[in-house]
N, C-alpha and C. Protein backbone atom coordinates (compact mmCIF):
# COMPACT_ATOMS: atom_id res chain seq x y z
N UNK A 1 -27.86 12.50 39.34
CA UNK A 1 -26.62 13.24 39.52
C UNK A 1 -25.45 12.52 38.85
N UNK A 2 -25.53 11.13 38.81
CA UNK A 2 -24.86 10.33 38.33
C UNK A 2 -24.29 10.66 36.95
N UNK A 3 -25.65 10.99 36.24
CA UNK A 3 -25.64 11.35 34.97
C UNK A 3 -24.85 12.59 34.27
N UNK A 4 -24.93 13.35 35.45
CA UNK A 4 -24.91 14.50 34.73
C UNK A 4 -23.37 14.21 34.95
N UNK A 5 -22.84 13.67 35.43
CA UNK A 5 -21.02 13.83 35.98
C UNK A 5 -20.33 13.03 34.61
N UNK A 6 -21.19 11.63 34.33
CA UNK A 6 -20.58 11.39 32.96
C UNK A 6 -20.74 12.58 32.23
N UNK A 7 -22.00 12.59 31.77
CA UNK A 7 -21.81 14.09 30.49
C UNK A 7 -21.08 14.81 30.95
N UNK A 8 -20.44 15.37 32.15
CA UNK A 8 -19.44 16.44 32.09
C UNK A 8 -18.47 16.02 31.54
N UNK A 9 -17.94 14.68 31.94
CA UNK A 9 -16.63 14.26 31.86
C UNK A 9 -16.90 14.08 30.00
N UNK A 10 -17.77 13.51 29.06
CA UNK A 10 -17.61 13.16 27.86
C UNK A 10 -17.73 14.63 27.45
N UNK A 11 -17.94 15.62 28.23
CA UNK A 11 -18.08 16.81 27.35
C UNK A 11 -16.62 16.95 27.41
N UNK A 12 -15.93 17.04 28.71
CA UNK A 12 -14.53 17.53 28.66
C UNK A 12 -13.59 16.84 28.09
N UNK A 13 -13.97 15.46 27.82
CA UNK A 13 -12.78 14.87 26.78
C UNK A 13 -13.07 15.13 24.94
N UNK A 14 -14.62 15.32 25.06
CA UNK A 14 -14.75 15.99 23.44
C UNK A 14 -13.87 17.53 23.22
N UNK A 15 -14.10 18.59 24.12
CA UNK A 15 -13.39 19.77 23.91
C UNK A 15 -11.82 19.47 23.85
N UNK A 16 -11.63 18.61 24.90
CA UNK A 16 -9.70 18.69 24.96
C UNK A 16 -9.64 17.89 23.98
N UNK A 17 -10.27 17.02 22.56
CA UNK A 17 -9.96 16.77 21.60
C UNK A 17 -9.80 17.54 20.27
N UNK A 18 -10.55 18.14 20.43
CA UNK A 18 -11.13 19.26 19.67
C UNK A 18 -10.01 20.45 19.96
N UNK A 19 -9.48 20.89 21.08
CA UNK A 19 -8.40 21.77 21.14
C UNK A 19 -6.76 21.17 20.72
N UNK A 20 -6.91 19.68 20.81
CA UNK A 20 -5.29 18.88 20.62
C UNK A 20 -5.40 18.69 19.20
N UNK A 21 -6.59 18.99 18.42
CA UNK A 21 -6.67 18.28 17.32
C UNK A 21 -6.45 19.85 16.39
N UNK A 22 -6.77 21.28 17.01
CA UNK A 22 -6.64 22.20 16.28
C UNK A 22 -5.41 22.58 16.54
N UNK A 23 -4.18 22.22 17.77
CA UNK A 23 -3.13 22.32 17.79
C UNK A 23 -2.18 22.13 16.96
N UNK A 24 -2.89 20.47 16.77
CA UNK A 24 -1.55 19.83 16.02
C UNK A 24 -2.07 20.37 14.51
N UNK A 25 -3.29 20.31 13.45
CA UNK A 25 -3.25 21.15 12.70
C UNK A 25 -2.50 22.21 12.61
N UNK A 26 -2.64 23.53 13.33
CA UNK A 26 -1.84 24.90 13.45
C UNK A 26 -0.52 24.27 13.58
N UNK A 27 0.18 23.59 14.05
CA UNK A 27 1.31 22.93 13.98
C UNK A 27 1.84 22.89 13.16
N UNK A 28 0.83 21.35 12.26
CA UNK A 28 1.39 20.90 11.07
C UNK A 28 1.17 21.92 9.34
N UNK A 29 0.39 22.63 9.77
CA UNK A 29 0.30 23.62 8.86
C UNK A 29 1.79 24.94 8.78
N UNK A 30 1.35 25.58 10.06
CA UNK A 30 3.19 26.49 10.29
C UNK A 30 4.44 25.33 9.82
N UNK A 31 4.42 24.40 9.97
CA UNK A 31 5.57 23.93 9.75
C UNK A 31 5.94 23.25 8.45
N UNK A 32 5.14 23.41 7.90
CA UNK A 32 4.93 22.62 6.33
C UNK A 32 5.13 24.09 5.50
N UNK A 33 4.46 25.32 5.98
CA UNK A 33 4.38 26.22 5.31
C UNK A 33 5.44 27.40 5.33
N UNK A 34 6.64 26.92 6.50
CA UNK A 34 7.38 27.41 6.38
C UNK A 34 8.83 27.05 5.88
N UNK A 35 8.41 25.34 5.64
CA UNK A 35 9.86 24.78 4.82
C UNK A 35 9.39 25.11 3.62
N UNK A 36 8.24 25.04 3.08
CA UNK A 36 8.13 25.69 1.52
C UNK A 36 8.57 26.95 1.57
N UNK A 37 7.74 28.25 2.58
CA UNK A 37 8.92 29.17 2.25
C UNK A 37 10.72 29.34 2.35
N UNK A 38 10.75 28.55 3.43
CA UNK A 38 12.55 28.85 3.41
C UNK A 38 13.14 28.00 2.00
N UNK A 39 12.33 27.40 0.95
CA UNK A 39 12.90 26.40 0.24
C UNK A 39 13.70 25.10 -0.17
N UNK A 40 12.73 24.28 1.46
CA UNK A 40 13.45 23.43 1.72
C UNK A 40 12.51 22.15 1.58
N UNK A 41 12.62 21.66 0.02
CA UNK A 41 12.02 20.78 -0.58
C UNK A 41 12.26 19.17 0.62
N UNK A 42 14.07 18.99 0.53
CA UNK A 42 14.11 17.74 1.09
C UNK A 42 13.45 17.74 2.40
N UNK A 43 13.61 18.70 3.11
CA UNK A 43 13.64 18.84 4.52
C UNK A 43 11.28 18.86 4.61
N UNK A 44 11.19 18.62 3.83
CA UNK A 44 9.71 18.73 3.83
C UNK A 44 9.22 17.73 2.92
N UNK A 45 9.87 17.01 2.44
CA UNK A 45 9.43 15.81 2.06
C UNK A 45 9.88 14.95 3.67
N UNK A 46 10.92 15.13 4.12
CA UNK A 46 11.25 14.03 5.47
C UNK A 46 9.86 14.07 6.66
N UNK A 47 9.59 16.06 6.95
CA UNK A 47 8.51 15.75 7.65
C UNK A 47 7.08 15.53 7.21
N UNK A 48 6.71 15.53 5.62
CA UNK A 48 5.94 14.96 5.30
C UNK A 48 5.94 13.10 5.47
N UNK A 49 6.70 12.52 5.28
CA UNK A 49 6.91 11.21 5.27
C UNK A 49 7.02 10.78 7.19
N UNK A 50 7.38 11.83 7.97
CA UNK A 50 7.27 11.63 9.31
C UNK A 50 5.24 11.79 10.04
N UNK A 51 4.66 12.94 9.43
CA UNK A 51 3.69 13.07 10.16
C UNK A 51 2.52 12.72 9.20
N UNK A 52 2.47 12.52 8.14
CA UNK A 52 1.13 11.92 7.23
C UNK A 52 0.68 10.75 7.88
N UNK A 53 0.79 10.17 8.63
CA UNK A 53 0.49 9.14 8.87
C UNK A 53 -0.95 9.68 10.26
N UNK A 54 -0.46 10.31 11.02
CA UNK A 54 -1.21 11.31 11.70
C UNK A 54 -1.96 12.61 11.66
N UNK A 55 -1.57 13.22 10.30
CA UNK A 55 -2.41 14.15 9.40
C UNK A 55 -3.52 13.83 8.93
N UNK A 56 -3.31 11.94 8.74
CA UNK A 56 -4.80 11.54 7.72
C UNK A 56 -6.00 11.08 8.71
N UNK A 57 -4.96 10.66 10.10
CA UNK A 57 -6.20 10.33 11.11
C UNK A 57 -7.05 11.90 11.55
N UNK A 58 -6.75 12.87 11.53
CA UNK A 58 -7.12 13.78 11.85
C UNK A 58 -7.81 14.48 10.65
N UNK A 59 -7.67 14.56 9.46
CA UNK A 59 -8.27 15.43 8.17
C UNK A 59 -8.88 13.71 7.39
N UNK A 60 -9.98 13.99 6.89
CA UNK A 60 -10.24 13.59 5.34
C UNK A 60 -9.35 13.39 4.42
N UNK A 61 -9.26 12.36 4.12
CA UNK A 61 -8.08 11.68 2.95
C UNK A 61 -8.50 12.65 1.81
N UNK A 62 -8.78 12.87 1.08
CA UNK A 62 -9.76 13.53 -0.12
C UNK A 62 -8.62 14.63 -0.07
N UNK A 63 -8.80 15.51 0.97
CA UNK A 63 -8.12 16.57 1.67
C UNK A 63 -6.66 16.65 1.35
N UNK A 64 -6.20 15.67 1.80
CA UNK A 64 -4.75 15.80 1.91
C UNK A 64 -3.87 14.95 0.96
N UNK A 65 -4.41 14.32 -0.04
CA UNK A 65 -4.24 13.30 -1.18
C UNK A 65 -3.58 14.37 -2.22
N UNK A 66 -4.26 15.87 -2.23
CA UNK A 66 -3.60 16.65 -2.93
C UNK A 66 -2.20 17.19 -2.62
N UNK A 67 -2.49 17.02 -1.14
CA UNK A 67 -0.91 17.93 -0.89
C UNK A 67 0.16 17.14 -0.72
N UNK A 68 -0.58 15.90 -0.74
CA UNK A 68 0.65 14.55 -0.79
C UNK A 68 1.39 14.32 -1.84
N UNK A 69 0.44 14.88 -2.74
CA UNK A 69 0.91 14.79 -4.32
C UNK A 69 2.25 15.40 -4.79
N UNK A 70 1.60 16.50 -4.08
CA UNK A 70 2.42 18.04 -4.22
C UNK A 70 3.47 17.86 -3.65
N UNK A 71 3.80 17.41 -2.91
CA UNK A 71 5.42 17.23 -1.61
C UNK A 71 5.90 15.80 -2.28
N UNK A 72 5.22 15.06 -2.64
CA UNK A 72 6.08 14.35 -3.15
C UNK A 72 6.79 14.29 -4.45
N UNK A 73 6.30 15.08 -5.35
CA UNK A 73 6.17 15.32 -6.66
C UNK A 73 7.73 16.48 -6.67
N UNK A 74 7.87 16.96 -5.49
CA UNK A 74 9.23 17.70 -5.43
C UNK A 74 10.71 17.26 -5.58
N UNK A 75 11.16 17.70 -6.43
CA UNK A 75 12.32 18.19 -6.30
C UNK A 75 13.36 17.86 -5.39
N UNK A 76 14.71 17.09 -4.99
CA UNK A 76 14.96 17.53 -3.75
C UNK A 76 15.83 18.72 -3.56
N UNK A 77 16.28 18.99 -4.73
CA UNK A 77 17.60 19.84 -5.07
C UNK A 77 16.31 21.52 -5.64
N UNK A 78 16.55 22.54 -4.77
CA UNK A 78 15.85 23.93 -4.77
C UNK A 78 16.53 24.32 -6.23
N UNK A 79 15.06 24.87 -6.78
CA UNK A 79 15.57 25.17 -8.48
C UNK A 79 14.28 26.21 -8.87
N UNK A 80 14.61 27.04 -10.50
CA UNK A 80 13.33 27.65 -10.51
C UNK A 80 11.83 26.87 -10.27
N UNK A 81 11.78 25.40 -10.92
CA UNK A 81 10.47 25.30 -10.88
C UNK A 81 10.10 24.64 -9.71
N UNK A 82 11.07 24.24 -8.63
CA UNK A 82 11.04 23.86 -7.28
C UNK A 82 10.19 24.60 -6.55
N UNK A 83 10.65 26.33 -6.94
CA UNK A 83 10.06 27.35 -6.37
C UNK A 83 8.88 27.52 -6.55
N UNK A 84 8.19 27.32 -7.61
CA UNK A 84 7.01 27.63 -8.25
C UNK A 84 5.98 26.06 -7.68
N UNK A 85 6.49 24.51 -7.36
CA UNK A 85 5.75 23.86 -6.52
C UNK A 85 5.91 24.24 -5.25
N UNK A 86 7.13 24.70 -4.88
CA UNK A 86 6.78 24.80 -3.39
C UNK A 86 5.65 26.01 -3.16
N UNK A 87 5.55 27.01 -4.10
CA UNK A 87 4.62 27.99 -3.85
C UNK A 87 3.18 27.30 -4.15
N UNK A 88 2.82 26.07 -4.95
CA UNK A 88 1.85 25.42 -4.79
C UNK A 88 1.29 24.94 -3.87
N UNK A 89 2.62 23.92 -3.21
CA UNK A 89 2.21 23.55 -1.99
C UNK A 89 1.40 24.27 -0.56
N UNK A 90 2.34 25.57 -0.62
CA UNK A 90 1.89 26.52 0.19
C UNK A 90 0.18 26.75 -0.04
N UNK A 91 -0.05 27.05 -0.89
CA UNK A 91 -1.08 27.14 -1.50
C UNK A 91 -2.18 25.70 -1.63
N UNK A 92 -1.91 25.11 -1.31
CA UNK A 92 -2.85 23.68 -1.36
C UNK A 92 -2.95 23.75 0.37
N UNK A 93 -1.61 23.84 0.64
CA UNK A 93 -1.43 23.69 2.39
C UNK A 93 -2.38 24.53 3.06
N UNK A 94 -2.29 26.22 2.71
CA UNK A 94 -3.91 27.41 3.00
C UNK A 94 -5.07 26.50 3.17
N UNK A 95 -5.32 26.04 1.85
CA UNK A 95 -6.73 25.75 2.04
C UNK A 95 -7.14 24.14 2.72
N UNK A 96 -6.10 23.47 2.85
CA UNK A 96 -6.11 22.20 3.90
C UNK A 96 -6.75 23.08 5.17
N UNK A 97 -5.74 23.84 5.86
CA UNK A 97 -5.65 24.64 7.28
C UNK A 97 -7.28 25.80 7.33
N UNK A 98 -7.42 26.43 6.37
CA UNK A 98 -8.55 27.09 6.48
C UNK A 98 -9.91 26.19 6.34
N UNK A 99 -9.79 24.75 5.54
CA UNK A 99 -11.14 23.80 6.20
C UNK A 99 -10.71 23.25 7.04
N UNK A 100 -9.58 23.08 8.11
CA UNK A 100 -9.50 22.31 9.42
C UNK A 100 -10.02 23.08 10.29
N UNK A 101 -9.61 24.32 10.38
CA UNK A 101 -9.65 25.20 11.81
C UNK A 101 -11.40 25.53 12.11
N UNK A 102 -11.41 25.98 13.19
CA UNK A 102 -12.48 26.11 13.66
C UNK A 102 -13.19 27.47 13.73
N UNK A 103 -14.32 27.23 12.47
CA UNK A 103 -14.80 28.92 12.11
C UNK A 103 -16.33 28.70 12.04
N UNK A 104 -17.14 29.55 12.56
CA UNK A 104 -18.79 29.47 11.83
C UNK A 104 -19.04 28.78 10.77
N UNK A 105 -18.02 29.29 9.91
CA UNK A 105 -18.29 28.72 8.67
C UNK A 105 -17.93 27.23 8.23
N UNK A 106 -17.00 26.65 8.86
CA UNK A 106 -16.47 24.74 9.11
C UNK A 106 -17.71 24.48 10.02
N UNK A 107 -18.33 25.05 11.12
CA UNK A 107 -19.33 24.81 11.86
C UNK A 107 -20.61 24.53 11.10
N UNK A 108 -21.36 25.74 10.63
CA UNK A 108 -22.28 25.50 10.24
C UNK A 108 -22.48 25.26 8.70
């Protein structure tokens, strides 16, 4: 009986990781993807330079090496071709968030 009470408990701290960890993803994804749309290069380089540090414990470096690129490689002052990385970013940022989240297809 003993047994089975650990495995409950390591089951329930694997799921509530697994749910804090798809949070803060959905998080850090909405919020990255909406200073690129409002066009706010500086203001998304600051929370890039605030949460990468906790993005990389959670994703594959490989992963996010691109979009690091991309946010840093910006602009701080919004301009035509500002627009055209931040629409990159957005776009690098999709497919970060669509291999984090939790689908059949990240599953199996």
């Amino acid at each position: 009986m003993k047994r089975i009470w650990i495995a409950v408990v390591l089951i329930a701290l694997t799921v509530t990781c697994c749910i804090s960890e798809q949070i803060y993803v959905k998080n850090f994804y909405t919020t990255i993807d909406t200073l690129a749309k409002e066009e706010k290069p500086k203001e998304l380089k600051e929370y890039w330079k605030e949460k990468n540090d906790t993005a990389y414990i959670f994703s594959p470096h490989d992963m996010l090496d691109e979009l690091a690129q991309s946010i840093n490689a910006l602009d701080d002052d919004p301009n035509a071709e500002t627009k055209k990385d931040l629409n990159d970013v957005r776009a690098i940022n999709k497919v970060y968030y669509e291999n984090q989240r939790i689908t059949p297809s990240n599953i199996f």
